[in-house]
C-alpha atoms as a PDB file:
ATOM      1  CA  UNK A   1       4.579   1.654  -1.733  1.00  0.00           C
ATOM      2  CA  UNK A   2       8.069   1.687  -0.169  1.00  0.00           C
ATOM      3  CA  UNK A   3       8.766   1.217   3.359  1.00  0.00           C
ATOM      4  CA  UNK A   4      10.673   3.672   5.450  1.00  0.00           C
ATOM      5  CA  UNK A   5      12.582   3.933   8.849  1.00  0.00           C
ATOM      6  CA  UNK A   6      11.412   6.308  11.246  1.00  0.00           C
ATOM      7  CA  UNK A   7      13.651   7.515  14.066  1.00  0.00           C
ATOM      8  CA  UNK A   8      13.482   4.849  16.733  1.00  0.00           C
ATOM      9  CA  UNK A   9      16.079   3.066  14.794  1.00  0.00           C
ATOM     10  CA  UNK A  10      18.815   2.068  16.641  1.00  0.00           C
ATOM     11  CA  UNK A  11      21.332   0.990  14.207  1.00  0.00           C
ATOM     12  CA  UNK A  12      21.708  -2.421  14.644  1.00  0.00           C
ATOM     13  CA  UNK A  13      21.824  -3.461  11.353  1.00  0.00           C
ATOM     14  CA  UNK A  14      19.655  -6.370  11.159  1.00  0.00           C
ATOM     15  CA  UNK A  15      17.281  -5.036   8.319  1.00  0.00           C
ATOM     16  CA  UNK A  16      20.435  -4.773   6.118  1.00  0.00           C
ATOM     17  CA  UNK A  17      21.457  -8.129   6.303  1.00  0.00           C
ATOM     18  CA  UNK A  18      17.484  -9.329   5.310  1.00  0.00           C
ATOM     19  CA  UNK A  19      16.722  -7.516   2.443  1.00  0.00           C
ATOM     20  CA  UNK A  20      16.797  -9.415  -0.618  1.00  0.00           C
ATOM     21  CA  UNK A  21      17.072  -6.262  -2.819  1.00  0.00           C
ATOM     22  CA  UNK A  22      19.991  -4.224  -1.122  1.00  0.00           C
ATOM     23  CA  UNK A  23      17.447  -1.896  -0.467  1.00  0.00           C
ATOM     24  CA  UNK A  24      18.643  -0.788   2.717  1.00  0.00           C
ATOM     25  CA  UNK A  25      21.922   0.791   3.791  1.00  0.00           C
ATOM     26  CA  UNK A  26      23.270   2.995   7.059  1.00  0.00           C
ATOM     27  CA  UNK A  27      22.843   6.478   7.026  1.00  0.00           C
ATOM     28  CA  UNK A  28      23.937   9.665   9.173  1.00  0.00           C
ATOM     29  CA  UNK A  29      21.901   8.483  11.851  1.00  0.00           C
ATOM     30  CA  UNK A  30      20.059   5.422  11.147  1.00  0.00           C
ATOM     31  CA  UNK A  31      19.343   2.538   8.228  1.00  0.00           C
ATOM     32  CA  UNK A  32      17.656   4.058   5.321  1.00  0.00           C
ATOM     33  CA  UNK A  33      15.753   2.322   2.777  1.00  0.00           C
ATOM     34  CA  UNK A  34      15.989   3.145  -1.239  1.00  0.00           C
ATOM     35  CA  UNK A  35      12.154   3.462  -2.118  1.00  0.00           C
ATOM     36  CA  UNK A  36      13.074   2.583  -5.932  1.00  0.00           C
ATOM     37  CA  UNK A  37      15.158  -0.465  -4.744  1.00  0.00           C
ATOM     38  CA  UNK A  38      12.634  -1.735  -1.974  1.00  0.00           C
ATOM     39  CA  UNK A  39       9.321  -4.103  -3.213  1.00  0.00           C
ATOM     40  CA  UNK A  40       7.701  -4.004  -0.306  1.00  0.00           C
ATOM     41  CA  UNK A  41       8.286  -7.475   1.044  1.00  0.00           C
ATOM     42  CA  UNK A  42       8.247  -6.578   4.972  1.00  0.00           C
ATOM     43  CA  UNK A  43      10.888  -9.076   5.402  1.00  0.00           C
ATOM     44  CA  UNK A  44      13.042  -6.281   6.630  1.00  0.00           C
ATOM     45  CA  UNK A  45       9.574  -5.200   9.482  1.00  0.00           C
ATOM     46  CA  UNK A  46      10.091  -8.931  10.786  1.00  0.00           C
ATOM     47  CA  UNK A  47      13.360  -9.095  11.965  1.00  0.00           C
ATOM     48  CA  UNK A  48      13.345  -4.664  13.423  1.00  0.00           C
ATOM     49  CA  UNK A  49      13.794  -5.323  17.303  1.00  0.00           C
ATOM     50  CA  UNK A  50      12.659  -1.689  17.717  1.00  0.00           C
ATOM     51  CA  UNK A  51       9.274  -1.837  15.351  1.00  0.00           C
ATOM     52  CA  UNK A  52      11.068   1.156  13.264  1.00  0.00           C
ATOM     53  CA  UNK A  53      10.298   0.124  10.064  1.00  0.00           C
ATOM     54  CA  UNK A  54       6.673   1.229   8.641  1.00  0.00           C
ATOM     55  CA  UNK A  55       4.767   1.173   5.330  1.00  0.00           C
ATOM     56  CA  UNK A  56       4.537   4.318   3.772  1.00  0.00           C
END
């Protein structure tokens, strides 16, 4: 089960920088996460100033 980024994201960028699997780039309008790429970790949940990043 992947996590995901819902739209309160504010494109900071700081869920990039902590994902150990490069999981998670910038899209259109916010950070995205590859479900394949992502292992579910939550280190990414941790540092979201914004609490935009969920389980699916």
């Amino acid at each position: 089960m992947a996590y995901f980024i819902n739209e309160d994201c504010i494109n900071c960028g700081s869920c990039e920088d902590i994902c150990p699997n490069g999981a998670i780039s910038s899209g259109d309008d916010q950070y995205e996460i590859d479900a394949e790429q992502c292992t579910d970790c939550g280190s990414c949940c941790d540092v979201c100033p914004v609490d935009a990043i969920h389980p699916k």
